[in-house]
C-alpha atoms as a PDB file:
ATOM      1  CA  UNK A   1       4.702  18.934  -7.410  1.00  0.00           C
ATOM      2  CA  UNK A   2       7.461  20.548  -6.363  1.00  0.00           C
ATOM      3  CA  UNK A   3       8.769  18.616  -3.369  1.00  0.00           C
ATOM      4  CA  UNK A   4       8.819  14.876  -3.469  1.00  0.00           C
ATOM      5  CA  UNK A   5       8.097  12.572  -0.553  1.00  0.00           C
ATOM      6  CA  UNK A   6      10.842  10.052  -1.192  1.00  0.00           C
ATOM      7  CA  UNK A   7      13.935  10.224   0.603  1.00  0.00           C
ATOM      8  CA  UNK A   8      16.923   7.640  -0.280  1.00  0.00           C
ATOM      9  CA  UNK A   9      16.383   5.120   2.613  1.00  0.00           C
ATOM     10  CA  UNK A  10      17.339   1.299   2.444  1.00  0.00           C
ATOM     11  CA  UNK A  11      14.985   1.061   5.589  1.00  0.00           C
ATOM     12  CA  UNK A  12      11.577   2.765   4.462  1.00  0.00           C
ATOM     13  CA  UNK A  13      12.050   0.755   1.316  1.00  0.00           C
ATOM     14  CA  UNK A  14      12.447  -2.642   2.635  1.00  0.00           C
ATOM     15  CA  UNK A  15       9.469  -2.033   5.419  1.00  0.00           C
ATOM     16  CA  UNK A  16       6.216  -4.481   4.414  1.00  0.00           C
ATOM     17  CA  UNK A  17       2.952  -2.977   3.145  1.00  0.00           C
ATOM     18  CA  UNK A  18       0.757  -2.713   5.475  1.00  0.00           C
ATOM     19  CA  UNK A  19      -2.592  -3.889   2.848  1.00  0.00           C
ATOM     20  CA  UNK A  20      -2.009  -6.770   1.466  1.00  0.00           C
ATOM     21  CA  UNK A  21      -5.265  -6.130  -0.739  1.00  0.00           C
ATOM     22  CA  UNK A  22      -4.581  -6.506  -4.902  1.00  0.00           C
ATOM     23  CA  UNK A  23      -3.309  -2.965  -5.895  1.00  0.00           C
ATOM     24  CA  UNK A  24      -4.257  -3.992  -9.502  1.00  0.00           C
ATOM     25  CA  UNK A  25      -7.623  -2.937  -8.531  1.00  0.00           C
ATOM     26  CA  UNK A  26      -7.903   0.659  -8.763  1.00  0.00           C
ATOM     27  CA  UNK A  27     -10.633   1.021  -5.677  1.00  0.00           C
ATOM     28  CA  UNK A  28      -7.895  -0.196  -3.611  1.00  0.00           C
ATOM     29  CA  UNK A  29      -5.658   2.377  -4.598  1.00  0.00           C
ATOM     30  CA  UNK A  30      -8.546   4.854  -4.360  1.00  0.00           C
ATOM     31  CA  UNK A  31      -8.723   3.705  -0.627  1.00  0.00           C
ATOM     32  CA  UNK A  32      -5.462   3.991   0.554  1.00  0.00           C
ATOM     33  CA  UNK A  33      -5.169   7.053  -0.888  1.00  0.00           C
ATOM     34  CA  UNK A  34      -7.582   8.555   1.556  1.00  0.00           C
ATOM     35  CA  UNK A  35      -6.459   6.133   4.543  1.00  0.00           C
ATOM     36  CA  UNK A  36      -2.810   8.285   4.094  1.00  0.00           C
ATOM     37  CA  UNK A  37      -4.663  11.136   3.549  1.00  0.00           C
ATOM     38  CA  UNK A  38      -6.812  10.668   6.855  1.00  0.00           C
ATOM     39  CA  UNK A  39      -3.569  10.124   8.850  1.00  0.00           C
ATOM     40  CA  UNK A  40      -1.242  12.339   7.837  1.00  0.00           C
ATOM     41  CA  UNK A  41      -3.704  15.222   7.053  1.00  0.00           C
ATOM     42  CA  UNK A  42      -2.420  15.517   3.350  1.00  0.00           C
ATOM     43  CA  UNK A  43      -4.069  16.475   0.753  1.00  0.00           C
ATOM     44  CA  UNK A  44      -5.581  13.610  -1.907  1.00  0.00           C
ATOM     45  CA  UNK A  45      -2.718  14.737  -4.568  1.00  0.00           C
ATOM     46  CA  UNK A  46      -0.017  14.605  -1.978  1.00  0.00           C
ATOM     47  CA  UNK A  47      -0.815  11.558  -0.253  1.00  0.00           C
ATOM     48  CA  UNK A  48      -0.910   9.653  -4.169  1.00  0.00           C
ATOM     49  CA  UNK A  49       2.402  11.274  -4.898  1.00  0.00           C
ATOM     50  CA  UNK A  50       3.873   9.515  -1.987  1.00  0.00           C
ATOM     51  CA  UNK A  51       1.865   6.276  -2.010  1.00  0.00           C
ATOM     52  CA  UNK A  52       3.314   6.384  -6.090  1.00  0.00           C
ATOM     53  CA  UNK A  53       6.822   7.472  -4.741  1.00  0.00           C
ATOM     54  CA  UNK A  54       6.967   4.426  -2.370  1.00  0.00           C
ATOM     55  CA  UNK A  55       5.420   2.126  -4.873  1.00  0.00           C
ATOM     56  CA  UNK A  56       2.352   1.708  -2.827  1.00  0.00           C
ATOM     57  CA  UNK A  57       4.029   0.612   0.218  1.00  0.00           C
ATOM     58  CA  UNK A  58       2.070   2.293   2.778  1.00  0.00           C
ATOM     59  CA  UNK A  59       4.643   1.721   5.806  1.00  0.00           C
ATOM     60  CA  UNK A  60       7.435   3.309   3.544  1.00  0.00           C
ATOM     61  CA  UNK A  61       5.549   6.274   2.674  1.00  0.00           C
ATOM     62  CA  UNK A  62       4.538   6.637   6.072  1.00  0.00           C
ATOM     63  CA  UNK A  63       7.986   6.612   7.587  1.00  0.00           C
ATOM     64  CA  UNK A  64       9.051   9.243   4.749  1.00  0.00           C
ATOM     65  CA  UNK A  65       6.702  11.270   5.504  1.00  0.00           C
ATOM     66  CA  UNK A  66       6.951  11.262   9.840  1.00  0.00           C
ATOM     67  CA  UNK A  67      10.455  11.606   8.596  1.00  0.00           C
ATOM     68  CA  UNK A  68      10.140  14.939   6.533  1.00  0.00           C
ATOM     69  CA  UNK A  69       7.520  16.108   8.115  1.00  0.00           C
ATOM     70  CA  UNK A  70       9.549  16.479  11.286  1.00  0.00           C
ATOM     71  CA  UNK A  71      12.089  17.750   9.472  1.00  0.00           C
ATOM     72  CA  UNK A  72       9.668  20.380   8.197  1.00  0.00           C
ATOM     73  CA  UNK A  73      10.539  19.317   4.423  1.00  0.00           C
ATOM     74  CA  UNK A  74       6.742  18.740   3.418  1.00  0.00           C
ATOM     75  CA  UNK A  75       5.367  22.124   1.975  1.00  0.00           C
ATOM     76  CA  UNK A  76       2.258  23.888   3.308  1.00  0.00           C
ATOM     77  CA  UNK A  77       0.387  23.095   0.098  1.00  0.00           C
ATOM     78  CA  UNK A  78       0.348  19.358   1.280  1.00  0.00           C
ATOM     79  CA  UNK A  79      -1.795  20.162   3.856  1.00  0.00           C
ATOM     80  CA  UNK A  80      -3.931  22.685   2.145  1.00  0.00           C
ATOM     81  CA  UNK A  81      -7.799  21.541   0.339  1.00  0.00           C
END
């Protein structure tokens, strides 16, 4: 994907996850996935790339993303199906 999620922030990465479920378990993954996905409006592929991006720190990737979002740095195909 053209347009990462991460941004360089000593702030988004030091935020706590917000699960504290065992992300060995893929179904848990599978889950937040479509929790980020459900409130950002994201698409499934975009929402992983930033849970992956953040290292599944679900605060972090949120921040990021209100952060470039506002910013208008998340592309259109993040929001399409």
């Amino acid at each position: 994907m053209a347009t990462r999620c991460k941004q360089d922030s000593q702030a988004s990465n030091q935020q706590q996850n917000v699960l504290s479920s065992d992300l060995s378990a893929p179904e848990v993954k599978e889950n937040m996935v479509i929790e980020f996905s459900r409130r950002t409006g994201m698409n499934i592929p975009f929402s992983r790339q930033c849970l992956e991006e953040y290292e599944w720190n679900a605060n972090a990737a949120l921040t990021a993303f209100e952060t470039m979002n506002s910013a208008g740095k998340i592309p259109p195909e993040a929001f399409s199906v």
